[in-house]
Protein backbone atom coordinates (compact mmCIF):
# COMPACT_ATOMS: atom_id res chain seq x y z
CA UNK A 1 -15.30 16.84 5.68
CA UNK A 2 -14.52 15.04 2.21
CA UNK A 3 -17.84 14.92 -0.22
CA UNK A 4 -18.49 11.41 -0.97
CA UNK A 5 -21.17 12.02 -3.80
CA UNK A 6 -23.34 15.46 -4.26
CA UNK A 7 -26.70 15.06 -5.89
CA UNK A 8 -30.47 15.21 -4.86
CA UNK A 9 -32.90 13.48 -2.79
CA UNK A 10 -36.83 13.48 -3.24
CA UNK A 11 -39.85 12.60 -1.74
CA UNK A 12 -43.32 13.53 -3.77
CA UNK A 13 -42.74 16.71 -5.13
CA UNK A 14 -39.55 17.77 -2.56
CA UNK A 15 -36.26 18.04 -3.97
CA UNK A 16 -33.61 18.45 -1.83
CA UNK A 17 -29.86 19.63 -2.83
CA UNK A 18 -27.70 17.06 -0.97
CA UNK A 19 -24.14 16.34 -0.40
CA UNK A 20 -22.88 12.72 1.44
CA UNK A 21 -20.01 12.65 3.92
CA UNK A 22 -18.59 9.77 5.34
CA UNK A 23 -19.85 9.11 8.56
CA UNK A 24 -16.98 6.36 9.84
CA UNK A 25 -13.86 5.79 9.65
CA UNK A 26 -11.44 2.89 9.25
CA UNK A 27 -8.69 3.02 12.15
CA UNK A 28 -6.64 0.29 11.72
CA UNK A 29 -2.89 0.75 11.54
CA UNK A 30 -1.66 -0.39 8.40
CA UNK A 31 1.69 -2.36 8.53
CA UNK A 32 4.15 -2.48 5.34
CA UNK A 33 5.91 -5.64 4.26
CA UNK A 34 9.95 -4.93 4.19
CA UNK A 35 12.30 -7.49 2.50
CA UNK A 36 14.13 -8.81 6.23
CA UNK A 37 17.47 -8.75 4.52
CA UNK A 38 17.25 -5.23 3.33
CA UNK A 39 14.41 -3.37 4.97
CA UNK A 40 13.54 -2.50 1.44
CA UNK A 41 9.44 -2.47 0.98
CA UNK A 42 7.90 -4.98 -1.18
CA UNK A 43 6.32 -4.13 -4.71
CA UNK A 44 3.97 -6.06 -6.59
CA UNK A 45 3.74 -7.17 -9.85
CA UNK A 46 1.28 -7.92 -12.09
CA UNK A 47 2.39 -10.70 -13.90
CA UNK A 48 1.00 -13.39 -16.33
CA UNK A 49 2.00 -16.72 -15.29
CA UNK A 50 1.34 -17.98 -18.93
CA UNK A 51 3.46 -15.81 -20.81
CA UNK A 52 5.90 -15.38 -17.98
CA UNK A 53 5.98 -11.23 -18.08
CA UNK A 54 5.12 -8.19 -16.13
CA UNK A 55 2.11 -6.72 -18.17
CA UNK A 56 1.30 -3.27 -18.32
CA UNK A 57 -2.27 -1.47 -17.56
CA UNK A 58 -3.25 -1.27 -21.54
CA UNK A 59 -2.99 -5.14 -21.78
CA UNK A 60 -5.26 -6.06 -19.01
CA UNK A 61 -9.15 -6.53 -19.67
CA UNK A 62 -12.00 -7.16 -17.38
CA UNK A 63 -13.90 -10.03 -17.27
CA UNK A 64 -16.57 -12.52 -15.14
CA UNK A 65 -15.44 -15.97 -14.68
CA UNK A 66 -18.67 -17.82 -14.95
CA UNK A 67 -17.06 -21.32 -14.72
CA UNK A 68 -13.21 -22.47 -13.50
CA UNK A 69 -10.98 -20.18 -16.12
CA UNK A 70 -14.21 -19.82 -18.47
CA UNK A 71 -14.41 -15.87 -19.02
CA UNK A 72 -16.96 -13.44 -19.91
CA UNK A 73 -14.69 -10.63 -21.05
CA UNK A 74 -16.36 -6.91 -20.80
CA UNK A 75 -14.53 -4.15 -22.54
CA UNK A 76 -14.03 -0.78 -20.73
CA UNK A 77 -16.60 1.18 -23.14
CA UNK A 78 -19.72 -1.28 -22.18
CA UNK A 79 -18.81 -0.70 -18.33
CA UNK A 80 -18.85 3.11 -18.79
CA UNK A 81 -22.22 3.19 -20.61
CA UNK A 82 -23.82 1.02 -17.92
CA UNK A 83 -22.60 3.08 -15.29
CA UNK A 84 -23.69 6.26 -17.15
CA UNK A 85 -27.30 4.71 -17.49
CA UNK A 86 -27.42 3.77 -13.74
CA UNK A 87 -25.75 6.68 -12.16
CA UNK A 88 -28.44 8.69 -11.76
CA UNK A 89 -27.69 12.08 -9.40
CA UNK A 90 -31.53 12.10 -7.76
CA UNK A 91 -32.64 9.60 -5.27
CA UNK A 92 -35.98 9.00 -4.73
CA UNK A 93 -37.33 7.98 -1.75
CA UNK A 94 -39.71 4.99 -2.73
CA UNK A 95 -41.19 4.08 0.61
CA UNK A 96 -41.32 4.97 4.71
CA UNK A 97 -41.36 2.32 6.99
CA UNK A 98 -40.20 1.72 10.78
CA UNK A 99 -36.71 1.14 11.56
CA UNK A 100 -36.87 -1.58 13.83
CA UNK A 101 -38.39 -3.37 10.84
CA UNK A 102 -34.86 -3.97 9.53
CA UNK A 103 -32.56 -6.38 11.10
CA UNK A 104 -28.96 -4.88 11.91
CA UNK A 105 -27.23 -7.44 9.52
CA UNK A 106 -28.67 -5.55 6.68
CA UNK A 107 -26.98 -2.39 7.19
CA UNK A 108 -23.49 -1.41 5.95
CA UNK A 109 -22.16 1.92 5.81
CA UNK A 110 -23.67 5.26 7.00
CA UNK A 111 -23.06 8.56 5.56
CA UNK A 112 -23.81 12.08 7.02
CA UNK A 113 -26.32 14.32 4.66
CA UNK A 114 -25.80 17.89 4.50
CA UNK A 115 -27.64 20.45 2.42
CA UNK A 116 -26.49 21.82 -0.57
CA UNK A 117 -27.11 25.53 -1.88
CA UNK A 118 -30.75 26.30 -1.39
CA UNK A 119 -31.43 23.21 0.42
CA UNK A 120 -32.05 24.60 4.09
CA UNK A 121 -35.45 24.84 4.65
CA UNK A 122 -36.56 21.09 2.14
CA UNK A 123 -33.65 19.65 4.40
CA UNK A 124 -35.35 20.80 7.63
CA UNK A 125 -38.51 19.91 6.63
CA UNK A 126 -37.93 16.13 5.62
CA UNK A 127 -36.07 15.94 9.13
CA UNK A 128 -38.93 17.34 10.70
CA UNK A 129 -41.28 15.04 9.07
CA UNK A 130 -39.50 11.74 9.56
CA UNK A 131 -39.23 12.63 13.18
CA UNK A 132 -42.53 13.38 13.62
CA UNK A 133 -43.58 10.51 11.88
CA UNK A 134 -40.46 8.22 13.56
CA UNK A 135 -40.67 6.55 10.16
CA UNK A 136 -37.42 6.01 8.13
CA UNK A 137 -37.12 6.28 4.18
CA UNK A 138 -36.26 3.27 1.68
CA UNK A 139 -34.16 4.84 -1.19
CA UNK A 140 -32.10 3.69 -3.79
CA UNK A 141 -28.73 5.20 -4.95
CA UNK A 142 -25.47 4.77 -6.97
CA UNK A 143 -22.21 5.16 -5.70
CA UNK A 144 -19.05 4.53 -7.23
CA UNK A 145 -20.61 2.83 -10.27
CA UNK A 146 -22.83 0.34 -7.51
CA UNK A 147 -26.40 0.25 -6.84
CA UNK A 148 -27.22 0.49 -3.31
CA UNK A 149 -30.38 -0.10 -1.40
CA UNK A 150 -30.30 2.67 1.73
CA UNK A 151 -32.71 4.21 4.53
CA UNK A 152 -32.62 8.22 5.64
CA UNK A 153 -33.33 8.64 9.19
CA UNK A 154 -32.71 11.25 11.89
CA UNK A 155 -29.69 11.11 13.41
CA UNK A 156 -29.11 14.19 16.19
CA UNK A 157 -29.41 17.30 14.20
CA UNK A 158 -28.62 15.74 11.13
CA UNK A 159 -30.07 12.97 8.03
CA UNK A 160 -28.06 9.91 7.86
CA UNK A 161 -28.42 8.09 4.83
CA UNK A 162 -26.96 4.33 5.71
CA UNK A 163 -26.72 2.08 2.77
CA UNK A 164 -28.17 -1.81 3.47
CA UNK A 165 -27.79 -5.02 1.49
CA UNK A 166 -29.90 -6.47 -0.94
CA UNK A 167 -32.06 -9.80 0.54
CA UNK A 168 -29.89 -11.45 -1.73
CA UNK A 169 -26.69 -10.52 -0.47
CA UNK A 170 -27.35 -11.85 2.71
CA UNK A 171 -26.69 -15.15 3.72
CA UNK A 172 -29.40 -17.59 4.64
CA UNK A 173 -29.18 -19.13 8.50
CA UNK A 174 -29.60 -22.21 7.26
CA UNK A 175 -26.56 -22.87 5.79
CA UNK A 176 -24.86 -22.03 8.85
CA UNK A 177 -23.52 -25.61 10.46
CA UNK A 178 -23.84 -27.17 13.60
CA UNK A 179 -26.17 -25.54 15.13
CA UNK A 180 -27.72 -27.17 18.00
CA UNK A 181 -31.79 -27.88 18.07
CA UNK A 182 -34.10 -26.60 20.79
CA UNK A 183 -32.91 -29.27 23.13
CA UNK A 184 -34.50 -29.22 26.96
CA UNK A 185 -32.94 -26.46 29.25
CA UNK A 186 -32.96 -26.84 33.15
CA UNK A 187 -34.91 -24.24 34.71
CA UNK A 188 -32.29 -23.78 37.06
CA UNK A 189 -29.48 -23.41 34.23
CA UNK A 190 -31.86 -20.72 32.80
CA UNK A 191 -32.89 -18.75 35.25
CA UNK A 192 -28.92 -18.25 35.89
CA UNK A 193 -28.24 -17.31 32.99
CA UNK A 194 -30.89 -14.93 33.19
CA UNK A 195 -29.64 -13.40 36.29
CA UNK A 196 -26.40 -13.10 35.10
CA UNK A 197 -27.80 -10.81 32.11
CA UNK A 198 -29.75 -8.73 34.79
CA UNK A 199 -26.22 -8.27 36.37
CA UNK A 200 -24.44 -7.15 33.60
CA UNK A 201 -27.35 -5.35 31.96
CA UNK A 202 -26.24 -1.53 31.53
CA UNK A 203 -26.97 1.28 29.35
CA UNK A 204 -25.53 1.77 25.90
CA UNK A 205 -22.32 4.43 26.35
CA UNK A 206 -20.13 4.03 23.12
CA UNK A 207 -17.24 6.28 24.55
CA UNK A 208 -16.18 3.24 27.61
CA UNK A 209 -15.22 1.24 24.80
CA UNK A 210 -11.65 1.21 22.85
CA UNK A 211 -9.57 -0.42 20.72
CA UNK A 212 -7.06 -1.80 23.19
CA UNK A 213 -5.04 -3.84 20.67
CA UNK A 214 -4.63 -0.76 18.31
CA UNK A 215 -3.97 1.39 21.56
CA UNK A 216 -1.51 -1.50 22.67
CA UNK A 217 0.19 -1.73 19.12
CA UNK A 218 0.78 2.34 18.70
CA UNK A 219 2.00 2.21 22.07
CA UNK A 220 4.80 -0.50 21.07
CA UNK A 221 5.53 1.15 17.59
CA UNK A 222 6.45 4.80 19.65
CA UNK A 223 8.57 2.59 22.39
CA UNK A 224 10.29 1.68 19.53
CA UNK A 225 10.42 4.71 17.53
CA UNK A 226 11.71 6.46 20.91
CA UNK A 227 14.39 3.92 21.51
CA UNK A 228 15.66 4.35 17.94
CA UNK A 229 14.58 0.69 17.11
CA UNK A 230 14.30 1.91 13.43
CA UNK A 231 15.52 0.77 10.76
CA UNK A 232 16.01 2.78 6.52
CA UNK A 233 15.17 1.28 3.17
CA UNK A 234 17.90 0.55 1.21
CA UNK A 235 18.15 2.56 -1.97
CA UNK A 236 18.86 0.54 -4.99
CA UNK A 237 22.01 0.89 -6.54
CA UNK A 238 22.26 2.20 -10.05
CA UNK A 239 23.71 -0.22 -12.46
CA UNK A 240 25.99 0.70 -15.18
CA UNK A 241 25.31 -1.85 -18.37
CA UNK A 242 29.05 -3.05 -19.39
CA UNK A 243 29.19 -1.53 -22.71
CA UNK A 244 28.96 1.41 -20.91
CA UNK A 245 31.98 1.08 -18.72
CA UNK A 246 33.29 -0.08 -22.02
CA UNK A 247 32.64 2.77 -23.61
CA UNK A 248 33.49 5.64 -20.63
CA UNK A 249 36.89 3.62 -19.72
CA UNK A 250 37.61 4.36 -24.03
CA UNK A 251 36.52 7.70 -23.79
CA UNK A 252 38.70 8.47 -20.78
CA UNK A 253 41.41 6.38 -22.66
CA UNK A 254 41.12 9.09 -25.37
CA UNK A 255 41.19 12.21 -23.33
CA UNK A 256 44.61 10.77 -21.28
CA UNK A 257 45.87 10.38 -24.67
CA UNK A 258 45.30 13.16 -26.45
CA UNK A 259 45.85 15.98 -23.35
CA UNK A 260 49.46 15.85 -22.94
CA UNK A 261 49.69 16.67 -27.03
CA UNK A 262 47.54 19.96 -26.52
CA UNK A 263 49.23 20.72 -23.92
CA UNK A 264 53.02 20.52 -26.34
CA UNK A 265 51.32 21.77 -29.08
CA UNK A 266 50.31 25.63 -26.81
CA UNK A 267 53.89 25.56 -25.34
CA UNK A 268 55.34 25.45 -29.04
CA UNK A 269 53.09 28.07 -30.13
CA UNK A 270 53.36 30.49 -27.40
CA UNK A 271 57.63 30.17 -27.60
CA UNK A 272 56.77 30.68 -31.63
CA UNK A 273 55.57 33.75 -30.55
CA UNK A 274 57.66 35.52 -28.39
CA UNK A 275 60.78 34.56 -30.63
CA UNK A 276 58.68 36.67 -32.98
CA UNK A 277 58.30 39.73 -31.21
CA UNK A 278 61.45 39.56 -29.97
């Protein structure tokens, strides 16, 4: 399992030696864009449409547009110092609280925590504690050069560290539109509606559900790949500039010319020769 970010975690005097794995994965099946005529697959470019060319990596700059095309431009040495200052390898845990005190749309990605070299027994005890407790820890840490807000909980045998959103990434409900006000239900509409929940009310079991499109979409691609339905990229031809045909249809010009001349001037010698020993 790929390490994500290795590091420690603490809680009052406990440090714990940590490393972060992934715990999802993106599925999706990623589809490549071929040119129709050629089945040849498309490249980008990065192009200025000012100056009308294909710029390389060492011309391009980072910058915040604070206003339409007004720029705050941030050089590559101030990025790498902030990140430096911020990246610190040791999260502390800053506060417990109960889990169903966060709302779902504040969480984001979750991440298995294993123990590094001489973790064991710190690991085991936090995991112990938190279950015991069946609090959940508030942490910050940085990965990949971003500041994240994230809770440590119990998750089977494991700690899961999931990473949530800041209250000011997420949206307020009020500027959500058209929603409709508390207007007067019927009893009767309610209560079946209500039934109809009580119907379909089961418990939670993950592994009845599937992707059916991506199941219905690999499905297609192997029909396909099966019935030879395939089709090759093109390889681009190589080019020869005209000066050099120019030049290779002279040089061959020079060889035919001068070949049949070598060739007189051996005969003549070698006959020179044997007149000579003769």
């Amino acid at each position: 399992m790929h390490t994500v970010w290795k590091g420690s975690i603490s809680f009052g005097l406990v440090n714990i030696p940590v490393k972060l794995h992934a715990a999802t994965e993106n599925k999706d099946i990623k589809l490549r864009q071929l040119h129709k005529e050629c089945h040849s697959p498309i490249s980008y470019q990065k192009v200025c449409p000012v100056c009308e060319k294909e710029i390389k990596s060492e011309e391009i700059v980072k910058a915040y547009e604070y206003s339409k095309n007004k720029f705050v431009v941030l050089d590559d040495e101030e990025l790498e110092k902030l990140r430096k200052e911020n990246e610190d390898k040791s999260v502390e845990i800053i506060e417990f609280v109960k889990l169903d005190e966060i709302d779902p749309i504040y969480f984001e990605r979750s991440y298995f925590m294993a123990p590094d070299s001489g973790g064991g027994k710190a690991y085991a005890l936090l995991r112990k504690a938190l279950s015991d407790s069946g609090k959940i820890g508030v942490a910050k840490i940085t990965i990949r050069s971003k500041e994240q807000l994230a809770i440590v909980r119990v998750y089977g045998e494991t700690l899961l560290m999931e990473t949530i959103h800041f209250p000011d990434e997420v949206r307020s409900v009020a500027e959500v539109p058209n929603i409709p006000s508390e207007d007067k239900i019927a009893e009767k509409e309610l209560d079946t509606a209500l039934l109809l929940i009580e119907q379909l009310t089961a418990k939670f079991e993950p592994e009845k559900y599937s992707d059916d499109y991506r199941t219905a979409l690999l499905e297609l691609i192997e029909q396909k790949k099966n019935g030879e339905a395939t089709v090759s990229a093109t390889e681009k031809e190589t080019v020869i500039p005209s000066d050099m045909t120019d030049l290779m249809s002279a040089l061959q010009a020079s060889l035919d010319k001068t070949s049949p001349t070598k060739k007189k001037t051996v005969t003549r010698k070698r006959k020179t020769k044997e007149k000579k020993e003769a």
